[in-house]
Protein backbone atom coordinates (compact mmCIF):
# COMPACT_ATOMS: atom_id res chain seq x y z
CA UNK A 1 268.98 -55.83 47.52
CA UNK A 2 265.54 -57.53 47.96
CA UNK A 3 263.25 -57.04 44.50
CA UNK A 4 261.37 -53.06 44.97
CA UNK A 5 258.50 -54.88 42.89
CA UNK A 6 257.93 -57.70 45.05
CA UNK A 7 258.09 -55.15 48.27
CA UNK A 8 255.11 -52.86 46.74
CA UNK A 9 253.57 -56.38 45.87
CA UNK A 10 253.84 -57.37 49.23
CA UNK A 11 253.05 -53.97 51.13
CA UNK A 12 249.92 -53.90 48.61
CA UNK A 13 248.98 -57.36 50.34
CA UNK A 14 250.10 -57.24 53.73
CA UNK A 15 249.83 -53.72 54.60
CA UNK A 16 249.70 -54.26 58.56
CA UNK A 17 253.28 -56.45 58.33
CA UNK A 18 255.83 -54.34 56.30
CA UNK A 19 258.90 -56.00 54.67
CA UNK A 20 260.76 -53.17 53.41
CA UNK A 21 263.94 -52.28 55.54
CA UNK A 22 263.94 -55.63 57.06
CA UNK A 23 266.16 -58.36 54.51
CA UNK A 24 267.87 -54.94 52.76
CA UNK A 25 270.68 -55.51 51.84
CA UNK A 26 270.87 -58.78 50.05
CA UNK A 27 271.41 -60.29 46.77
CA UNK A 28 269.73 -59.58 43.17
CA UNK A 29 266.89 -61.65 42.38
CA UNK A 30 263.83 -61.14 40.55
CA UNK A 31 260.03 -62.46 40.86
CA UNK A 32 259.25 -65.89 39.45
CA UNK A 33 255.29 -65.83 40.11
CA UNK A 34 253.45 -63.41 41.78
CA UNK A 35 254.22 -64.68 45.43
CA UNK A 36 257.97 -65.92 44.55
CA UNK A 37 261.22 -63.55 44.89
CA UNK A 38 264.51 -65.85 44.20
CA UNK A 39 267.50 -64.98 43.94
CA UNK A 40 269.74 -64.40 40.48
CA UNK A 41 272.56 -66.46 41.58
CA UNK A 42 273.61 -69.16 44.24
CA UNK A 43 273.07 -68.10 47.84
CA UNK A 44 276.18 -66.91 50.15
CA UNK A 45 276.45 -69.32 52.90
CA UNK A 46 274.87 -67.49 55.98
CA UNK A 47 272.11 -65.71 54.21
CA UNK A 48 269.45 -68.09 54.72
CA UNK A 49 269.91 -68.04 58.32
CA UNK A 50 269.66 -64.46 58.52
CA UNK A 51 266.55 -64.52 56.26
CA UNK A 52 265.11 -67.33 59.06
CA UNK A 53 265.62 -65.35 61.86
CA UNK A 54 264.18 -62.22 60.69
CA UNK A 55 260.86 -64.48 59.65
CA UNK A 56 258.94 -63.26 62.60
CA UNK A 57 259.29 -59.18 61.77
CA UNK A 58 259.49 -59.76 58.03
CA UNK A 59 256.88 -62.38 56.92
CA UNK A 60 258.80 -64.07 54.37
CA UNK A 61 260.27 -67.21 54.45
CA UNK A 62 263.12 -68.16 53.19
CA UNK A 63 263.32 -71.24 50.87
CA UNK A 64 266.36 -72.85 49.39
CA UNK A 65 265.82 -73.98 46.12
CA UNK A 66 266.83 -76.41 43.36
CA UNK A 67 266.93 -74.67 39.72
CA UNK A 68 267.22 -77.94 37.83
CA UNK A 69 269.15 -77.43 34.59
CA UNK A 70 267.06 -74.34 33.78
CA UNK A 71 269.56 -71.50 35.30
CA UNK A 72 269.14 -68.63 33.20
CA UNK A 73 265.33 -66.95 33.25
CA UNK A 74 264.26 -69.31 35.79
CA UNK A 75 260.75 -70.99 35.66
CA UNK A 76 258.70 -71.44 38.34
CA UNK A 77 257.85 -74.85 36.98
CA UNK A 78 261.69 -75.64 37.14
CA UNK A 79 260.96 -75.84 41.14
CA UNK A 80 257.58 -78.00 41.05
CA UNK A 81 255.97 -74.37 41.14
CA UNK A 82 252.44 -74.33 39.19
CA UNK A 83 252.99 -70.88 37.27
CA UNK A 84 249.54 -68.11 37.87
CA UNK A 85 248.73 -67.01 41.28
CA UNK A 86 247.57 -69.75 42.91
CA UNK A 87 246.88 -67.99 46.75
CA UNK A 88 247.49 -69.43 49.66
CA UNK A 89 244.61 -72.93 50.49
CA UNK A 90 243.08 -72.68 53.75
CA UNK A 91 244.93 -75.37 55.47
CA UNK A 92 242.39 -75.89 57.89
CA UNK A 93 239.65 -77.22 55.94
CA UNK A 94 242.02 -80.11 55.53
CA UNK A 95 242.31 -82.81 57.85
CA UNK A 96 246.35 -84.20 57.95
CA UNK A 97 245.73 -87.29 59.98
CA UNK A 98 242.52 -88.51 57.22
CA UNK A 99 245.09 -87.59 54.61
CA UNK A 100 247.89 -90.08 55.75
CA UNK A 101 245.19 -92.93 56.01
CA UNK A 102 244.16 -92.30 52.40
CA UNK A 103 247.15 -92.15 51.18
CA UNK A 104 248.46 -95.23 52.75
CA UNK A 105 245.79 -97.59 51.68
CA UNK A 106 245.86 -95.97 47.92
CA UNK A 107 249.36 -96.05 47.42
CA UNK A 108 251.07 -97.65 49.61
CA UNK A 109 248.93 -100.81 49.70
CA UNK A 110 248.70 -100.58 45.68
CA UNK A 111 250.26 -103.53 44.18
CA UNK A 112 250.46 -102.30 40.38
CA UNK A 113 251.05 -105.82 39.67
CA UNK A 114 247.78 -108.03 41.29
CA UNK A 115 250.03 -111.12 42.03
CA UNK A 116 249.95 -112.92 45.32
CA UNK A 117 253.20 -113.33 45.89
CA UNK A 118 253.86 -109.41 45.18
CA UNK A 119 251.25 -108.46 47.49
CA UNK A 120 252.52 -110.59 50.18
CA UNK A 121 256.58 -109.13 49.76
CA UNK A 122 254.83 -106.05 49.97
CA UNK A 123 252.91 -106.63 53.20
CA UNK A 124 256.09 -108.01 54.97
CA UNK A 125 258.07 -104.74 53.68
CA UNK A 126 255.28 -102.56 55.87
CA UNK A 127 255.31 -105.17 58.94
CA UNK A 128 255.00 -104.68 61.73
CA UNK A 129 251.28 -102.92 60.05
CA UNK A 130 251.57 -104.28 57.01
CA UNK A 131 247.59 -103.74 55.75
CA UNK A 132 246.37 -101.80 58.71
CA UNK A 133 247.16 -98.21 58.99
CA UNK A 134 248.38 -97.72 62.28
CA UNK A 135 247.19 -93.78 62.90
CA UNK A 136 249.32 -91.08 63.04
CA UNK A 137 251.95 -90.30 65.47
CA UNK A 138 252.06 -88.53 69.14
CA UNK A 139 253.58 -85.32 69.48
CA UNK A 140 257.48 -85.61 70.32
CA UNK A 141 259.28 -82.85 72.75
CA UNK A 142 262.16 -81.19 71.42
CA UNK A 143 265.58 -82.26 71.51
CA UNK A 144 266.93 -79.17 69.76
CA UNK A 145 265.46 -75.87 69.45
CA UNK A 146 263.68 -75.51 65.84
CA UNK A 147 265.79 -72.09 65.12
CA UNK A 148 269.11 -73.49 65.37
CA UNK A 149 268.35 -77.28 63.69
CA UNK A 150 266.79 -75.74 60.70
CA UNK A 151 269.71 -73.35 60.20
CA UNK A 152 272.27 -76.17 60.52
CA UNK A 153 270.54 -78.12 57.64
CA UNK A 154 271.01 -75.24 55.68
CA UNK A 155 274.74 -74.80 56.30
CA UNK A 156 275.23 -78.37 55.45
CA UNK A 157 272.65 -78.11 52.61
CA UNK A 158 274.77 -75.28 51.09
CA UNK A 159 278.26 -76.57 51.67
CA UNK A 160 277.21 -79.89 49.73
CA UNK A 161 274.62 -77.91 46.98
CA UNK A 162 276.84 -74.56 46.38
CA UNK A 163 273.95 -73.77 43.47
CA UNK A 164 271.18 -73.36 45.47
CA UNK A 165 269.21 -70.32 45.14
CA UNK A 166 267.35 -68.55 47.99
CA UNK A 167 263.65 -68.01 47.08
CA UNK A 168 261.56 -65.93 49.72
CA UNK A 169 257.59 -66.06 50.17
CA UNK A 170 255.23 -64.05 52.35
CA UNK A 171 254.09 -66.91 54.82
CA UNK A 172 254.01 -67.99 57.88
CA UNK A 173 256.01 -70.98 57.82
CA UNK A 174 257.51 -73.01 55.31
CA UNK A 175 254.34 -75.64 54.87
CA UNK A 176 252.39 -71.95 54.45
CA UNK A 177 254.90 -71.16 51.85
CA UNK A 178 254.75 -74.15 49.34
CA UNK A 179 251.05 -73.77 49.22
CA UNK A 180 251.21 -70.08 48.31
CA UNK A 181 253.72 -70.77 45.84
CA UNK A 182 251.27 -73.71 44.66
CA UNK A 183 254.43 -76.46 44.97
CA UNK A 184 253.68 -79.73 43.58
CA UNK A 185 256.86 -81.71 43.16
CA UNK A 186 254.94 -85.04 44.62
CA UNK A 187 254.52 -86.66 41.21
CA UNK A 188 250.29 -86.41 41.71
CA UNK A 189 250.89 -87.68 45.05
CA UNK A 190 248.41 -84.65 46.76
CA UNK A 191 247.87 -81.39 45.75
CA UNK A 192 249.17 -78.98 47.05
CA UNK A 193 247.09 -77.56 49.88
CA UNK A 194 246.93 -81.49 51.02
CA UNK A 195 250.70 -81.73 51.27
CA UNK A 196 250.63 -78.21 52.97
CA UNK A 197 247.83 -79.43 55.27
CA UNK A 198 250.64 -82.36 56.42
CA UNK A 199 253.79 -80.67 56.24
CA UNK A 200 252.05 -78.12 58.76
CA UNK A 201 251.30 -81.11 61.16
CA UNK A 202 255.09 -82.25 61.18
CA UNK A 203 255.74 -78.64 62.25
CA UNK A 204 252.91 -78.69 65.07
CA UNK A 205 253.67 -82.07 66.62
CA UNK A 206 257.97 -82.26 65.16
CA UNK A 207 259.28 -79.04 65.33
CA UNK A 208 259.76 -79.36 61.74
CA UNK A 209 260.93 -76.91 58.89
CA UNK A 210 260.90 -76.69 55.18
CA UNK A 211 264.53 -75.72 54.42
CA UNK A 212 264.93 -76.55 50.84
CA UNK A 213 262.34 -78.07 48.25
CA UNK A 214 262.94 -79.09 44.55
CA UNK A 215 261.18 -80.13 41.68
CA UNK A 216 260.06 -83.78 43.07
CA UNK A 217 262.39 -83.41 46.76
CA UNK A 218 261.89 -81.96 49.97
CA UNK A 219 264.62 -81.28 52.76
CA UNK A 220 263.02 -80.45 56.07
CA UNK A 221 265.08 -80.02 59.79
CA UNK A 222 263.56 -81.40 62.81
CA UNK A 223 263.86 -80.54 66.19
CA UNK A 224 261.41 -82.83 67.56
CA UNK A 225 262.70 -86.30 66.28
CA UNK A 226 261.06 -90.09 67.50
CA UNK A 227 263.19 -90.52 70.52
CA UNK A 228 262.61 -94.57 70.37
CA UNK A 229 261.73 -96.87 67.95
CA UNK A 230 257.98 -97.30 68.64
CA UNK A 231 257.29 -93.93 68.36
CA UNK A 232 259.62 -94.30 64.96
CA UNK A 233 257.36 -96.74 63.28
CA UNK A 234 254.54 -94.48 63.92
CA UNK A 235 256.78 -92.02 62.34
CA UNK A 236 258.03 -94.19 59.69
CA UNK A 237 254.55 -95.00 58.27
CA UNK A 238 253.77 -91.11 57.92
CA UNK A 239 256.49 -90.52 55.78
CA UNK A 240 255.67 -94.02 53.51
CA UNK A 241 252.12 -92.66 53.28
CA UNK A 242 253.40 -88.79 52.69
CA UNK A 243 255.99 -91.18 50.03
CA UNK A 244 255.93 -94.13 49.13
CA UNK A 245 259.40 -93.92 47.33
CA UNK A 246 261.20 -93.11 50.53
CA UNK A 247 260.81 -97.03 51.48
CA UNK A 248 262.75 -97.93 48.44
CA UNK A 249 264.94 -95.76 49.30
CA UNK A 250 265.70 -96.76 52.83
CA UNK A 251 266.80 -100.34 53.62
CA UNK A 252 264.88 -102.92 52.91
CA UNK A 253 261.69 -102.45 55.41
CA UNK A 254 259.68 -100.01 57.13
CA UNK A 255 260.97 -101.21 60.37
CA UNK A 256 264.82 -100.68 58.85
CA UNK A 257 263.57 -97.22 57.76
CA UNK A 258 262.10 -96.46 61.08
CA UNK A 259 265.84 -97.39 63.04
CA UNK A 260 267.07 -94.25 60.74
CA UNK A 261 264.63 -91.83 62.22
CA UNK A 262 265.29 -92.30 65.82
CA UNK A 263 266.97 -88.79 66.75
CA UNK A 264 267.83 -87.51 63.25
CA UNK A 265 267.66 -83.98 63.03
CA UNK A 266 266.57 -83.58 59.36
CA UNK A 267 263.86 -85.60 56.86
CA UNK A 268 264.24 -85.63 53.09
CA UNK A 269 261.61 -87.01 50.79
CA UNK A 270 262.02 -87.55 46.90
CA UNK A 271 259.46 -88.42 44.29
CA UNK A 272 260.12 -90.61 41.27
């Protein structure tokens, strides 16, 4: 069953939201930092979705997690995880749509290289905004209801990744979660409050949900997806601000990247 320590930790913090009773029975596991319970072994198929859905009396949200190669005593910095007791950042002093912009014209408009002719492949990669960020993107309305998409990624999460482990926080949400845990798999790309403060934006205006974060990767369900491809470009340069690597990843444009959004159900993100 759930870690005794990490319930007194927890009851110690939260006293008006009690955990105990509520994810009993479950699986061993043990506290990585201070604000991190994961699990010994891989997680059972089902158990995430049970942990999800009991979110709203419990607190704690349920992570799926990559361990890297380091199985046995598991480090926090295995998972991206800055070890110490970071706290939760007040996402609110940050500002998610100023974020994107600055991101955008630092990194995605970088050209490490200075030539012309780099520049200009670059530009035409980003068309049809190319230098000019184009603000974020409008709200969407739900195609799917957040519950049931974010437990279907992690079915098919599982099934493919049988060694993920299930890691639990006291949070509201999952973009609450990685910045009480500190996460900072982005390669320097935001700290983590910033990434928090964005994440948390996606889940305002997407229906999104962190499902499943790794070292330098994210895996996040979406209920809320662009339902046409102007509202996917719009979409598509978030994510190239949020990172820059998914572009290289993803055909051979912004506009190719922004034909994969329309309707999909879940986002992934990966940092080199």
């Amino acid at each position: 069953m759930i870690d005794s320590q990490l319930l007194r930790t927890l009851r110690g913090r939260f006293p008006d939201r009690s955990a105990e009773g509520r994810t009993a029975p479950l699986l061993p596991g043990h506290q990585v930092t201070p604000v991190l319970w994961v699990s010994d072994g891989p997680a059972p198929e089902g158990v995430w979705q049970r942990l999800h859905r009991e979110h709203p009396r419990s607190g704690l949200w349920p992570l799926l997690l990559e361990p890297g190669d380091a199985i046995p005593g598991l480090d926090g910095r295995d998972l991206g995880l800055e070890p110490g007791e970071p706290g939760e950042p007040a996402l609110d002093g940050y500002d998610p749509a100023a974020l994107l912009r600055e991101w955008w014209e630092k990194a995605v408009l970088w050209c490490p290289s200075g030539d012309p002719q780099d520049r200009a492949g670059l530009l035409a990669e980003l068309a049809p905004f190319g230098d000019t960020w184009p603000g974020p993107a409008p709200a969407a309305a739900p195609q799917r209801e957040p519950q049931e998409c974010a437990d279907r990624l992690a079915r098919q999460l599982l099934r493919a990744r049988p060694g993920l482990r299930i890691g639990l926080v006291r949070a509201d949400g999952g973009a609450e979660a990685l910045a009480a845990c500190g996460w900072n798999g982005t390669n320097g790309h935001g700290d983590s409050g910033e990434i928090a403060a964005v994440l948390r934006s996606w889940q305002q205006r997407f229906g999104a949900r962190v499902v499943q974060v790794g070292a330098a990767s994210l895996e996040l369900s979406v209920a809320a997806p662009p339902a046409g491809p102007e509202e996917a470009l719009l979409v598509a340069a978030e994510h190239v601000a949020f990172c820059p690597d998914n572009l290289s990843q993803h055909g051979e444009g912004l506009a190719d990247y922004a034909e994969e959004l329309v309707g999909t159900g879940n986002w992934g993100f990966w940092w080199d």
